[in-house]
Structure formats: structure tokens, C-alpha cells
C-alpha atoms as a PDB file:
ATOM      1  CA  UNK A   1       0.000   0.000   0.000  1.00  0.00           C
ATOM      2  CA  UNK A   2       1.214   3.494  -0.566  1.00  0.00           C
ATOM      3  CA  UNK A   3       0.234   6.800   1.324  1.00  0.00           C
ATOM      4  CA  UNK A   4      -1.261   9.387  -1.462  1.00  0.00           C
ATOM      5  CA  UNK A   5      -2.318  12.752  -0.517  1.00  0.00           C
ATOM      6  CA  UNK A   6      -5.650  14.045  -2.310  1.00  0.00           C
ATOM      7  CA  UNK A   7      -7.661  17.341  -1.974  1.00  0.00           C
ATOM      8  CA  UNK A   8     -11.046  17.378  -1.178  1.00  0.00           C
ATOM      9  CA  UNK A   9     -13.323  19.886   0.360  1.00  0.00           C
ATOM     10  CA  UNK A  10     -13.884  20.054   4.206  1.00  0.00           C
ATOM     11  CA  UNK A  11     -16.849  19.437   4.433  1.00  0.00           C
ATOM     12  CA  UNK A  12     -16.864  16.641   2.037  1.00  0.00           C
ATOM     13  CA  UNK A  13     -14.820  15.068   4.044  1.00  0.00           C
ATOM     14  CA  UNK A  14     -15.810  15.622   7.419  1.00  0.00           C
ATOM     15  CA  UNK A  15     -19.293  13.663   6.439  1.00  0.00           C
ATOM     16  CA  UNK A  16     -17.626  11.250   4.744  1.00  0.00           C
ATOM     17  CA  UNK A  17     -15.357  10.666   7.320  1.00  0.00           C
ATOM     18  CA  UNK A  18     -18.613  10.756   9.907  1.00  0.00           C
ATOM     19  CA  UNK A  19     -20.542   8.391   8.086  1.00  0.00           C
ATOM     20  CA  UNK A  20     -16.906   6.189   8.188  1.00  0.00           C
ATOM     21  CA  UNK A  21     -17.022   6.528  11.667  1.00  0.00           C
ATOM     22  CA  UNK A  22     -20.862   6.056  12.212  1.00  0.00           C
ATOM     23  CA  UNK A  23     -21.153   2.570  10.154  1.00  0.00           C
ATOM     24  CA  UNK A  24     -17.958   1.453  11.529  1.00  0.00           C
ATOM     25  CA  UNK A  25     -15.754   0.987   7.900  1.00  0.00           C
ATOM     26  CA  UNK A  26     -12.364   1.989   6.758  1.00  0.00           C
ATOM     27  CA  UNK A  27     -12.735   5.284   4.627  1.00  0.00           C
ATOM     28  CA  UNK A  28      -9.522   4.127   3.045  1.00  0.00           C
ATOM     29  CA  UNK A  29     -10.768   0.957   2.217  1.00  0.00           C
ATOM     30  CA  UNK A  30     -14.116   2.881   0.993  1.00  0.00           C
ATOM     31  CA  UNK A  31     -11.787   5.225  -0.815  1.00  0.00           C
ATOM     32  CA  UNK A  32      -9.945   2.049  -2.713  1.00  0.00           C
ATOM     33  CA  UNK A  33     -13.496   0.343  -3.293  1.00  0.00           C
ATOM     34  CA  UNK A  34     -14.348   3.337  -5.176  1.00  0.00           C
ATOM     35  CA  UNK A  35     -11.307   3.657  -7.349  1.00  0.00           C
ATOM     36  CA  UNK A  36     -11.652  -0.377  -8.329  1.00  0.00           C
ATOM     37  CA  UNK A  37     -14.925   0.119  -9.400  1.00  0.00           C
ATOM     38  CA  UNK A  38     -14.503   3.209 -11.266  1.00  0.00           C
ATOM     39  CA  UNK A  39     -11.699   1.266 -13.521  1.00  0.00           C
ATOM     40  CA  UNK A  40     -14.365  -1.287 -13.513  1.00  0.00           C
ATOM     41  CA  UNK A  41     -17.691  -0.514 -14.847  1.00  0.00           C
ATOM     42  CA  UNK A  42     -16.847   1.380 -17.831  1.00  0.00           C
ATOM     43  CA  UNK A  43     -13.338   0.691 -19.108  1.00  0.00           C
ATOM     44  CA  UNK A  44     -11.616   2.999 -21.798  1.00  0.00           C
ATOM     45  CA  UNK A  45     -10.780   1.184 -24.692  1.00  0.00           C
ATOM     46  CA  UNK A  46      -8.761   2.490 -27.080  1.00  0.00           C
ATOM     47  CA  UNK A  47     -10.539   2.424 -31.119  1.00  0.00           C
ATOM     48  CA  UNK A  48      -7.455   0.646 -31.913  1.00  0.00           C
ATOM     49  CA  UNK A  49      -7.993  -2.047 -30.278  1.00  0.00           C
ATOM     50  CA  UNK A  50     -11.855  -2.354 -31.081  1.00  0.00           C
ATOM     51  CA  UNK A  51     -10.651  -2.082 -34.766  1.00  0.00           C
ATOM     52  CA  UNK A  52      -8.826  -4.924 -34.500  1.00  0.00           C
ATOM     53  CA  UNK A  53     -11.230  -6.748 -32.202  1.00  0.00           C
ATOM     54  CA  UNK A  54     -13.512  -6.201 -35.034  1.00  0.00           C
ATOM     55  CA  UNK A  55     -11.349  -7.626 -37.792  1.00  0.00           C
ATOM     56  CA  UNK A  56     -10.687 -10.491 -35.882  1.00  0.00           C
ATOM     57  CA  UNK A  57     -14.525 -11.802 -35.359  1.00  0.00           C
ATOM     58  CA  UNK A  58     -14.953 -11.138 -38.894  1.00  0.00           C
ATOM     59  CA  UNK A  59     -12.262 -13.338 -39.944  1.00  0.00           C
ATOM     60  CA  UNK A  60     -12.511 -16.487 -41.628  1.00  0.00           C
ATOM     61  CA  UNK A  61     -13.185 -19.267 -39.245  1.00  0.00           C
ATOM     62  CA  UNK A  62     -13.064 -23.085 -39.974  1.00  0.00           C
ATOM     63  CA  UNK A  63     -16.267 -24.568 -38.875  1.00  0.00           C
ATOM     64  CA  UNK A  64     -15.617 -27.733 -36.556  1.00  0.00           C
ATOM     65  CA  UNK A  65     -18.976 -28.939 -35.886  1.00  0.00           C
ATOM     66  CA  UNK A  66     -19.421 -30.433 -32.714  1.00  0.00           C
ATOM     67  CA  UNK A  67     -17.169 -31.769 -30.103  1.00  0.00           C
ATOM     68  CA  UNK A  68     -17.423 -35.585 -31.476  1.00  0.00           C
ATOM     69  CA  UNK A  69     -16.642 -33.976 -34.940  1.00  0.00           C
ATOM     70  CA  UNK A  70     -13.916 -32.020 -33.778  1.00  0.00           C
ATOM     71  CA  UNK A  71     -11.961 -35.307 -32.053  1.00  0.00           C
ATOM     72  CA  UNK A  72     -12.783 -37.473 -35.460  1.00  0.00           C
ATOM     73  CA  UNK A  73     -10.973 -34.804 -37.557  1.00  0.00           C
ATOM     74  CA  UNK A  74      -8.970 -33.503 -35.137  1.00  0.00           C
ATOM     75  CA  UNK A  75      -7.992 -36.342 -32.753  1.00  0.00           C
END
């Protein structure tokens, strides 16, 4: 873990750190929780990448059929 400095308004703080305090939890646990989830939910992807995501599920594919086909051919 490292120790990061941040600047936030007083009184944001002071009932965030209250509520902390009142439901018992860690507000630098609350503070990491938050962070995770905001690299979480909606992830920036650069178009690169989708452009090549994009030519690679419209490549050509060999169909294998089913699992017993595959280990005929295959196997």
C-alpha cells in the first residue's frame, strides 16, 4: 500500500469521514473500493484495439462442428 495525498473539500470530508465513523468501515478501504470500481464498470478502450477486435470476429473461421466432430478430424 502506498500513502497518497488528495484534496477534497472540508466538508466533504468531514461527512464522509462521519458516516466512516458512524457505520464502523475503513474510509480508506471505501476510498480504494471506489477507485476499483470506477476502472471497472466502464473501461476505456482504445478504437485501436476495437478495430482490430472487429477484424478479428470477422475473420474467416473453420467450422468444426461439434465436439465428437472435432476429435474425429482432429484427434
Amino acid at each position: 500500500m502506498a500513502l497518497k495525498t488528495f484534496n477534497v473539500e472540508e466538508e466533504t470530508y468531514q461527512k464522509f469521514s462521519d458516516f466512516c465513523r458512524q457505520n464502523g468501515i475503513s474510509m480508506s478501504k471505501q476510498i480504494d473500493i471506489f477507485m476499483k470500481a470506477q476502472l471497472e464498470e466502464k473501461p476505456k478502450v482504445r478504437a485501436e484495439y476495437l478495430q482490430r477486435l472487429e477484424a478479428i470476429r470477422k475473420g474467416k473461421f473453420i467450422k468444426i462442428g461439434s465436439m465428437e466432430n472435432f476429435k474425429k478430424r482432429y484427434v
